[in-house]
Protein backbone atom coordinates (compact mmCIF):
# COMPACT_ATOMS: atom_id res chain seq x y z
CA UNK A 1 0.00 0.00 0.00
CA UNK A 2 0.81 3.37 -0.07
CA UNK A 3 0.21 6.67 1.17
CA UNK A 4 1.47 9.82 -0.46
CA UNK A 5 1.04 13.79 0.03
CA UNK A 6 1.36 16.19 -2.49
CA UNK A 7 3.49 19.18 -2.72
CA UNK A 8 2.77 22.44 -4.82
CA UNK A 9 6.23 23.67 -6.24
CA UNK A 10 7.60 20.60 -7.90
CA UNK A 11 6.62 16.91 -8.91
CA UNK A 12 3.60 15.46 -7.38
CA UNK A 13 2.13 12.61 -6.28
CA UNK A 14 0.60 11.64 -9.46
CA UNK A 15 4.22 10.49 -10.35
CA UNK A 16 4.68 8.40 -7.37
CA UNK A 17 1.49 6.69 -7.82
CA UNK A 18 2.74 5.44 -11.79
CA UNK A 19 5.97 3.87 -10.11
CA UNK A 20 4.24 1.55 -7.78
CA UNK A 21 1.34 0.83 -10.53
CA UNK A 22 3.52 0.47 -13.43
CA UNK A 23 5.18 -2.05 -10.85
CA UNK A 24 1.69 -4.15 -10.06
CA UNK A 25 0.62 -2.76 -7.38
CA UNK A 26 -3.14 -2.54 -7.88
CA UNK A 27 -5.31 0.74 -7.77
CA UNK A 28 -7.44 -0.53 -4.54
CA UNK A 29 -4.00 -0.77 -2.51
CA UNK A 30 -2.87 2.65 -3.14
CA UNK A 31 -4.26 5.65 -1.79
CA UNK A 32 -3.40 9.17 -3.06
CA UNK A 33 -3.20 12.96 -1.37
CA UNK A 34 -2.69 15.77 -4.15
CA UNK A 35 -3.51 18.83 -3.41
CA UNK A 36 -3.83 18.93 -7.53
CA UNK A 37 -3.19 22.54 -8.68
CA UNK A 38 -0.30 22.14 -10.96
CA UNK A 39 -1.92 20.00 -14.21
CA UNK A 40 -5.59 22.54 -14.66
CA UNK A 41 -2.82 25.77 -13.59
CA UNK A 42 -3.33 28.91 -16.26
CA UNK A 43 0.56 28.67 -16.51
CA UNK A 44 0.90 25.31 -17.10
CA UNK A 45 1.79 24.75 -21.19
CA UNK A 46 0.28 21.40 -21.39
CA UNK A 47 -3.44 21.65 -19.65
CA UNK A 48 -4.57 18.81 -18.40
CA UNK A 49 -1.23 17.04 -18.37
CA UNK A 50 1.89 16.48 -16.24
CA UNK A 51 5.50 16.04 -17.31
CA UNK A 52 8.56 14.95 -15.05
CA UNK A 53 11.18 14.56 -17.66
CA UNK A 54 12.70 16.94 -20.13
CA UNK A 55 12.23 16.00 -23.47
CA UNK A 56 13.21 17.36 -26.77
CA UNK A 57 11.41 19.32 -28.95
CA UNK A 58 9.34 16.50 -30.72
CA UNK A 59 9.07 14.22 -28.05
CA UNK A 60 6.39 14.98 -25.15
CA UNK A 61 7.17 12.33 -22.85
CA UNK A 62 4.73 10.39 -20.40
CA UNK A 63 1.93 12.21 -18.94
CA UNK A 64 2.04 11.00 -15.33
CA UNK A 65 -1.59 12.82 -15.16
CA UNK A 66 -3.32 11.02 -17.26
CA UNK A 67 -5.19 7.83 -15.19
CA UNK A 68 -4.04 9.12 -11.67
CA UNK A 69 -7.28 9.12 -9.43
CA UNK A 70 -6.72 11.33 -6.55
CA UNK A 71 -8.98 9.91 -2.85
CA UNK A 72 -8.06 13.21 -1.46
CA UNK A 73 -7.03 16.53 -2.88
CA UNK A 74 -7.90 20.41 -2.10
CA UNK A 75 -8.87 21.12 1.21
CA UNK A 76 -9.15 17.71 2.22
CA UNK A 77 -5.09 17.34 2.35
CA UNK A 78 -4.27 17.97 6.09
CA UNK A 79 -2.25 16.56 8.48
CA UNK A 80 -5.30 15.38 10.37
CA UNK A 81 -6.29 13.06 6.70
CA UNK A 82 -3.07 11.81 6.40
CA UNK A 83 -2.81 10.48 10.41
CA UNK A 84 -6.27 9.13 9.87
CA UNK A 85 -5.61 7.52 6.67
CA UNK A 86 -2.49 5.50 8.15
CA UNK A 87 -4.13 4.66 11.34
CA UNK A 88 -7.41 3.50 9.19
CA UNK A 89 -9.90 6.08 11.02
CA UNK A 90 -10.41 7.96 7.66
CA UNK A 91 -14.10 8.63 6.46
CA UNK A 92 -12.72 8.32 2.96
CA UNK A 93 -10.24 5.63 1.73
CA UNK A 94 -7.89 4.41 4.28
CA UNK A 95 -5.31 1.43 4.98
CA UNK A 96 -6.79 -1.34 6.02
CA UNK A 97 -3.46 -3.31 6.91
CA UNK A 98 -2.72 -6.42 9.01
CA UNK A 99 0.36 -7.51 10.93
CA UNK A 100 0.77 -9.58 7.40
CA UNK A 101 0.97 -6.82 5.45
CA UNK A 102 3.81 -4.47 4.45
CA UNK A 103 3.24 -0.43 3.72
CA UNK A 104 5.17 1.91 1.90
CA UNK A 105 4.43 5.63 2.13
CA UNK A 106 5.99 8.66 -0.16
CA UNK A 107 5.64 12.05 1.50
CA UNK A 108 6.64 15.32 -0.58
CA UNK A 109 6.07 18.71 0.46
CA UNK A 110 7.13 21.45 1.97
CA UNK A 111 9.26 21.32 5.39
CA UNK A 112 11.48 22.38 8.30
CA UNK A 113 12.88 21.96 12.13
CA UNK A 114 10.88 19.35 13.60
CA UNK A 115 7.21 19.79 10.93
CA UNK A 116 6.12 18.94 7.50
CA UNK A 117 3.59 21.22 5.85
CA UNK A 118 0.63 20.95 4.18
CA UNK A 119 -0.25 23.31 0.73
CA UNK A 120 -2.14 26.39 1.28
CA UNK A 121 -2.53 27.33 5.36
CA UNK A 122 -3.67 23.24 5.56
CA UNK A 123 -1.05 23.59 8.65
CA UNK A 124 1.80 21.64 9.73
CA UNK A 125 2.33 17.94 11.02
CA UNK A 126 4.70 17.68 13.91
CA UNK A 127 7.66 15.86 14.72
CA UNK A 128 5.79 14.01 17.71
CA UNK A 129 2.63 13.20 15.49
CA UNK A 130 4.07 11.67 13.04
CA UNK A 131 6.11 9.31 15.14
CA UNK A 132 2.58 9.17 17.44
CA UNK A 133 1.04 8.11 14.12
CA UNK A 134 3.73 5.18 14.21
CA UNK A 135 3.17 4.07 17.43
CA UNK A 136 -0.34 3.81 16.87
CA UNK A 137 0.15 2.00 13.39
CA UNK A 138 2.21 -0.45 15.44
CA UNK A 139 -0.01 -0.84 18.53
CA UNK A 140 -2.88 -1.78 16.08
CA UNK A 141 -1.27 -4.29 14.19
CA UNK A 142 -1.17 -2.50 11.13
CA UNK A 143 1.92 -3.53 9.42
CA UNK A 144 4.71 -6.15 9.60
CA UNK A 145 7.45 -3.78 7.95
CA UNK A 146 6.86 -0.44 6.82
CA UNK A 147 8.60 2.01 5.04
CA UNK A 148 8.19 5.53 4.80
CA UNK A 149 10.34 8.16 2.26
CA UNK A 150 10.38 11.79 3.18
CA UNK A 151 10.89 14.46 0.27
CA UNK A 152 10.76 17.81 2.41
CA UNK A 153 13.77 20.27 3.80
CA UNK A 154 14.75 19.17 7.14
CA UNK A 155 13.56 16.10 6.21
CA UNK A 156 15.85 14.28 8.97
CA UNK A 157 14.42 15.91 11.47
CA UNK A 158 11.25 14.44 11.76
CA UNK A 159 12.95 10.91 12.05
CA UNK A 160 15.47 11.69 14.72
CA UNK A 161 14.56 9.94 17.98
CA UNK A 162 12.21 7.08 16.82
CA UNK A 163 11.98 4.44 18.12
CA UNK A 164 8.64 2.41 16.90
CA UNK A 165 9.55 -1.04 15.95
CA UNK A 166 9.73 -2.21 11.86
CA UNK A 167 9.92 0.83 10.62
CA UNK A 168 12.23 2.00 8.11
CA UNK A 169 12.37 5.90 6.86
CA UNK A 170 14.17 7.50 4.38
CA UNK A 171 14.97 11.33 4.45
CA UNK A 172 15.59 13.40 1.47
CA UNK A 173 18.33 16.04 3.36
CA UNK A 174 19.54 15.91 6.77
CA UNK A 175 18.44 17.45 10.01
CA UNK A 176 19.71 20.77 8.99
CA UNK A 177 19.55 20.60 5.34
CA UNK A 178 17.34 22.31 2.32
CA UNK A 179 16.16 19.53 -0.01
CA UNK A 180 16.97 20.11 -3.46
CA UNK A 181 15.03 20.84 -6.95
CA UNK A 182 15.72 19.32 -10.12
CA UNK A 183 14.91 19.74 -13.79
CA UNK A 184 15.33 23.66 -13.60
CA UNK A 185 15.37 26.42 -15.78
CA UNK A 186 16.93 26.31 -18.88
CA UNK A 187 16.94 22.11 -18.46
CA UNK A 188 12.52 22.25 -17.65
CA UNK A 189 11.55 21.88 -21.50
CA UNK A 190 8.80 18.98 -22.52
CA UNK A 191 8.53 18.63 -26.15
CA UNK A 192 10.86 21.97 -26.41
CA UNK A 193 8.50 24.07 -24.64
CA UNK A 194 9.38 26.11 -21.06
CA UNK A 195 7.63 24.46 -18.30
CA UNK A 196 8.47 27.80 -16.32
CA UNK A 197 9.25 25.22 -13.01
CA UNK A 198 11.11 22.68 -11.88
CA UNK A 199 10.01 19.26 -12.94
CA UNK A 200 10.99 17.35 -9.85
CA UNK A 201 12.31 17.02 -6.65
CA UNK A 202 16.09 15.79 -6.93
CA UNK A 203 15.55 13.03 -4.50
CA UNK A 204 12.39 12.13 -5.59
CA UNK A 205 13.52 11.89 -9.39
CA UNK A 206 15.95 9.55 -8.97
CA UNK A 207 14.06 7.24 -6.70
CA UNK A 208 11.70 7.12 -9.71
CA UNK A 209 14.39 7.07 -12.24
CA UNK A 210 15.45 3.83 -10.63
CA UNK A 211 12.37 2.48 -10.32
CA UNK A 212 11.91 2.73 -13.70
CA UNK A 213 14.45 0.26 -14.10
CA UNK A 214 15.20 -1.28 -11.26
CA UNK A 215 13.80 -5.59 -11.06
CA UNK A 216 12.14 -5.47 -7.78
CA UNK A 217 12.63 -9.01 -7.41
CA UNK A 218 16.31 -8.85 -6.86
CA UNK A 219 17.04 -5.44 -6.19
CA UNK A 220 16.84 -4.73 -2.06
CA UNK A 221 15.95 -1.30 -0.40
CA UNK A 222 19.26 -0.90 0.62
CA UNK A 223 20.94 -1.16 -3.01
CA UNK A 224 18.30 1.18 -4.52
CA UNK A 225 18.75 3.82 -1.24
CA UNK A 226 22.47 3.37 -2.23
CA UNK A 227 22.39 4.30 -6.04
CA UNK A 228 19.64 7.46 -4.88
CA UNK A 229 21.95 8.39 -2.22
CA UNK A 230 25.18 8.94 -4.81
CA UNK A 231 23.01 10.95 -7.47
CA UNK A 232 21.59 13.21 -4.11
CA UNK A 233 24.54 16.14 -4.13
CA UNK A 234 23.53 18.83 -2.03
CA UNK A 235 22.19 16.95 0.97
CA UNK A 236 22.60 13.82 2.52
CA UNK A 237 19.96 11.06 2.26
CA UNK A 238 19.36 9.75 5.93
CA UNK A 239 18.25 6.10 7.00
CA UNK A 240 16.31 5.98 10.66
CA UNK A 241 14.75 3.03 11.95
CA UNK A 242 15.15 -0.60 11.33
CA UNK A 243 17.39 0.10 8.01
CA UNK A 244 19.62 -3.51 8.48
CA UNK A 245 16.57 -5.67 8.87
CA UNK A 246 14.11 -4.12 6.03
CA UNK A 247 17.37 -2.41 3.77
CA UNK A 248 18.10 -6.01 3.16
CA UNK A 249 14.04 -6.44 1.96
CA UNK A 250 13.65 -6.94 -1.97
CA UNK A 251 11.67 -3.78 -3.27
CA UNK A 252 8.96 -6.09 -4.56
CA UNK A 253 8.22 -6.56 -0.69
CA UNK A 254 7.46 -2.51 -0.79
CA UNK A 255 6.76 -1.10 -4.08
CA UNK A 256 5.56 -3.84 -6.57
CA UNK A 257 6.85 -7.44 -7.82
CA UNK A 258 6.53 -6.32 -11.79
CA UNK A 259 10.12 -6.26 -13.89
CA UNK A 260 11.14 -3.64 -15.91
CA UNK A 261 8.99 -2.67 -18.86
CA UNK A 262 11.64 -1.24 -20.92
CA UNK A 263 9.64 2.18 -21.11
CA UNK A 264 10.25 5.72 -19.91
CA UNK A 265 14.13 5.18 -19.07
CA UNK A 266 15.17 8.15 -17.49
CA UNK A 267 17.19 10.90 -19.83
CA UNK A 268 19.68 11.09 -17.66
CA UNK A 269 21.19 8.06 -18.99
CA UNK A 270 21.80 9.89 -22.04
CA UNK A 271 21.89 13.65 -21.31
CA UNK A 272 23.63 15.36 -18.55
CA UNK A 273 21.44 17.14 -16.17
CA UNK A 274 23.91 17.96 -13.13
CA UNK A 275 23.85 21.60 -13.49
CA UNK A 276 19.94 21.75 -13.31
CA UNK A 277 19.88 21.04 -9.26
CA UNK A 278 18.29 24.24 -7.38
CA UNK A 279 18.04 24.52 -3.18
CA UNK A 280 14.62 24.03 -2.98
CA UNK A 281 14.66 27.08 -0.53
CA UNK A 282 16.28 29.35 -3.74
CA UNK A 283 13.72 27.96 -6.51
CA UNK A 284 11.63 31.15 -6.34
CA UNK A 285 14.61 32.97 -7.21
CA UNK A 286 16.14 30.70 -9.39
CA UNK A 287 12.99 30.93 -11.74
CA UNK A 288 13.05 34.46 -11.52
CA UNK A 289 16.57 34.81 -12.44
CA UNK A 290 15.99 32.33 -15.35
CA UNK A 291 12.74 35.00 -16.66
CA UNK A 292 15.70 37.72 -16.14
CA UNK A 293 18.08 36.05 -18.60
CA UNK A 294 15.11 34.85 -21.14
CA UNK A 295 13.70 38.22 -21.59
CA UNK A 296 13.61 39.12 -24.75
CA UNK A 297 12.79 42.97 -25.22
CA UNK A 298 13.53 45.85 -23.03
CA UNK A 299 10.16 45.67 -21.51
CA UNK A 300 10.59 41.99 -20.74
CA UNK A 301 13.51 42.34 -19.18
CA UNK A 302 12.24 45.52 -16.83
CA UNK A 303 9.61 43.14 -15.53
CA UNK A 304 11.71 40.39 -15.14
CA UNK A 305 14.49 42.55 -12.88
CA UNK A 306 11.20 44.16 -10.97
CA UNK A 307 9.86 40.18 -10.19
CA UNK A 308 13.36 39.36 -9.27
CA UNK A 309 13.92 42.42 -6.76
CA UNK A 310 10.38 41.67 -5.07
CA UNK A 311 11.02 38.38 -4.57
CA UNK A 312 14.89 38.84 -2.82
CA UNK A 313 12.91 41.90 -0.84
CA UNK A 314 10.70 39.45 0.58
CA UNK A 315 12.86 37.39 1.48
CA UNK A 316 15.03 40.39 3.29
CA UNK A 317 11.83 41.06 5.27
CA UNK A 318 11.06 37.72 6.55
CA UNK A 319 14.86 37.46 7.91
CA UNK A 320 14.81 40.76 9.36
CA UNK A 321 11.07 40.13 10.70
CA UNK A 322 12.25 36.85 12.22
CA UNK A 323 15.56 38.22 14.00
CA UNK A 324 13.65 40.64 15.13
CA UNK A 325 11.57 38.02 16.85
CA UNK A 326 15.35 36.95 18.03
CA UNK A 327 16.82 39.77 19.01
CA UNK A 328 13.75 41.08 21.50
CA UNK A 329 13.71 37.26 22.60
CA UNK A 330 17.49 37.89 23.67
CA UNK A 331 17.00 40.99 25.60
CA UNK A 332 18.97 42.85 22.56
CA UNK A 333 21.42 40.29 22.34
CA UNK A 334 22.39 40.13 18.67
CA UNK A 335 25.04 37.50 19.35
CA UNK A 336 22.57 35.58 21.10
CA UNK A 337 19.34 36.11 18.79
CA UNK A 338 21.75 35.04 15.19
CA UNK A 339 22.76 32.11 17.25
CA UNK A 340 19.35 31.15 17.96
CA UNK A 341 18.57 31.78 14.67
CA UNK A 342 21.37 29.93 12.66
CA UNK A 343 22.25 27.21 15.26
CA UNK A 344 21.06 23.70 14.71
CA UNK A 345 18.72 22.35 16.78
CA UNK A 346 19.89 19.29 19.38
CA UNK A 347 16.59 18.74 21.07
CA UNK A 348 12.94 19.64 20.37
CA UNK A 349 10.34 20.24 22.84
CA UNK A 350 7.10 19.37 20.77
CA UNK A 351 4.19 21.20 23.16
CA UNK A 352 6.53 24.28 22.78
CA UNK A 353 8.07 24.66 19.49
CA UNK A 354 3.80 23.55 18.00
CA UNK A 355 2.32 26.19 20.05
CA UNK A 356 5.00 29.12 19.01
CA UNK A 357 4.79 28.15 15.66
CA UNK A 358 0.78 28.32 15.73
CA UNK A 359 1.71 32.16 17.72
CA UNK A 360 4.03 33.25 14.84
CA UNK A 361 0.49 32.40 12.54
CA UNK A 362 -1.80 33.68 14.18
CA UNK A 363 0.21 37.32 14.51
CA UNK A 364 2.48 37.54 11.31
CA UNK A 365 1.12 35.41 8.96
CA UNK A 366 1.58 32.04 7.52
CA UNK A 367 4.53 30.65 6.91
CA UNK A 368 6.45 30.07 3.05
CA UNK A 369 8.69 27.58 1.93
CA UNK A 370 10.82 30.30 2.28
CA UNK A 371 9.99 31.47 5.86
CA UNK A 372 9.37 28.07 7.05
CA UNK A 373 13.62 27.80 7.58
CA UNK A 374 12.89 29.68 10.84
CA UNK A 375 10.96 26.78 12.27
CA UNK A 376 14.47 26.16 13.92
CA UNK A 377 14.47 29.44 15.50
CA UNK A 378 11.39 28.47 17.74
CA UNK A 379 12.34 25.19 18.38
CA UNK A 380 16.28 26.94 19.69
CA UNK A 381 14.08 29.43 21.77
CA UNK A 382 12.07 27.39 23.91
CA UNK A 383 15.42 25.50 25.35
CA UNK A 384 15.92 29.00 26.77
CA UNK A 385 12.85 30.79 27.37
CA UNK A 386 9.59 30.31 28.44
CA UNK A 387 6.70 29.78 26.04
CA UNK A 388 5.37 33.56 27.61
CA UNK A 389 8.36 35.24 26.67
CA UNK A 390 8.41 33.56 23.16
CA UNK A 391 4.66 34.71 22.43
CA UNK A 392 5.43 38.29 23.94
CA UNK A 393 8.11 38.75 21.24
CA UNK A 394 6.62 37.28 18.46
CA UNK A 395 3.31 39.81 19.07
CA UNK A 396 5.67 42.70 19.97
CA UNK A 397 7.50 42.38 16.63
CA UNK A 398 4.63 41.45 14.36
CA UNK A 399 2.00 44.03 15.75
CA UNK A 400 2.45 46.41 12.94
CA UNK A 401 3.63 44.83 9.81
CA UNK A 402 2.89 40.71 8.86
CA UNK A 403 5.32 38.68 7.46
């Protein structure tokens, strides 16, 4: 079975889905969360359809769209769904696994310090719910192995500390770490035309890439994590959990018992794609950059340098905004507030760091992908201050102006 979220800059989980069918996993064992707004988008230059590939002008590739049926998408993608879906207390479609039974789950989305996010103000799952979610999975006899791969930044950190029995999760980046982009720019063409995007995640990409090819019948989940982890550069793929036990698993235990088909081999066999890896943090500028050097006439290019200074002055606000938040925390202790801001975080006190965060929406705003880095700022102050103090600041800085 699976379970998969969606994410709204990059690939989605309509791509994940054709892996594990094109591999015989059948339609009633897989369950799908999309929040669906890329395929039907006005920008999108192939309505209806979705591309993860670049292809040459001439050549359109596989639509991973086209007979993807989606159980949730919208407004019905929330943290809340997916825990109910894995522990089988969903009103809609939900696992309905045994102790016999084996799950794998693909989660891609937005992330940071200690959460995973949801598109669109859906909120944020915790550190401590997910690995809740686990326990409960476990306690009811829900699986006898399970994996579960994790494409979001900080991806690492929602792993560290586990301790729920046959389970076996994959991050993307480290603790610490931005997950990365792939398919950029210049290098996001289908059928010669600009997709204006990236067309995958880089982690995600090649775990499909080698899927593609890969015979699940011999192949193990350690040898595939191996050949993703060397094509990851940028951050480090991270194994938690029972990795000796269920690395040493065929994939057909996990993702489907079909061989090869011999169709939609990756392009990167053939064409070199290395420079075309963005920090999924800087893909918002990287695509603005990229409109900056394709512009065309003087107008174009005007535009183009306005888009790209808005986007690098939002970003300068939310950094100021959020030492700000520091600073005041500190008692005007700049030292102290870029330390809290920059320094990686060695614990995480769950009540805490979820109730700040839910302060820093209710006052400034919702968080970005962008914004979202300061997660770890919160989680750094509430090893030193009081949840009071944390709340004054946040209110005190964000009473005039929202992030």
């Amino acid at each position: 079975m699976i379970a998969a979220s969606s994410d709204t800059i990059a690939s989605t989980a309509d791509q994940k889905m054709e892996v594990v069918k094109s591999k015989g996993i059948p339609e009633s064992n897989i369950i799908v969360m999309a929040y669906d707004d890329i395929a039907n988008n006005s920008e999108n230059p192939f309505p209806g359809k979705l591309f993860n590939k670049p292809t040459a002008a001439g050549t359109a590739g596989v639509d991973v769209y086209a007979g993807c049926n989606i159980d949730y998408k919208g407004k019905d993608v929330t943290p809340a769904n997916f825990q109910a879906v894995l522990t089988g207390t969903a009103s809609g479609k939900k696992l309905g696994s045994t102790s016999d039974d084996n799950v794998f789950v693909f989660f891609s989305d937005h992330g940071a310090a200690g959460l995973i996010a949801f598109p669109t103000g859906a909120g944020e799952l915790h550190k401590a719910d997910l690995q809740k979610t686990f326990d409960t999975m476990h306690t009811n006899n829900m699986y006898k192995k399970l994996t579960f791969y994790l494409e979001t930044c900080e991806s690492g950190s929602m792993f560290e500390g586990m301790s729920t029995p046959g389970v076996y999760a994959l991050s993307a980046s480290g603790p610490s770490e931005s997950s990365w982009g792939t398919y950029c720019g210049s290098d996001a063409k289908v059928d010669g035309k600009s997709i204006g995007s990236c067309l995958g995640d880089l982690f995600s990409v090649n775990w499909m890439e080698d899927s593609d090819v890969a015979n699940f019948k011999t192949e193990t989940v350690n040898q595939q994590v191996s050949k993703v982890t060397s094509k990851v550069k940028g951050s480090h793929v991270s194994k938690f959990g029972d990795s000796s036990t269920i690395g040493g698993e065929v994939l057909a235990d996990f993702e489907g018992a079909e061989v090869p088909r011999g169709l939609n081999i990756s392009l990167i066999n053939t064409l070199d794609f290395s420079d075309s890896a963005v920090n999924s943090r800087d893909i918002e500028v990287h695509l603005a950059y990229y409109e900056l050097q394709r512009a065309e006439t003087i107008q174009k290019r005007k535009a183009a340098e306005a888009a790209l200074a808005a986007v690098l002055a939002k970003r300068a606000a939310i950094d100021k905004k959020f030492m700000s938040i520091a600073t005041v925390s500190m008692n005007g202790d700049k030292e102290k507030a870029r330390a809290m801001v920059d320094g990686s975080v060695e614990s995480l006190d769950a009540d805490c760091h979820v109730r700040s965060l839910e302060t820093v929406v209710n006052h400034c705003g919702s968080f970005n992908d962008y914004s979202l880095r300061h997660s770890r700022l919160f989680a750094n102050l509430c090893k030193v201050s009081p949840l009071a103090d944390i709340g004054a600041a946040v209110k005190q800085v964000c009473a005039e102006v929202v992030v």
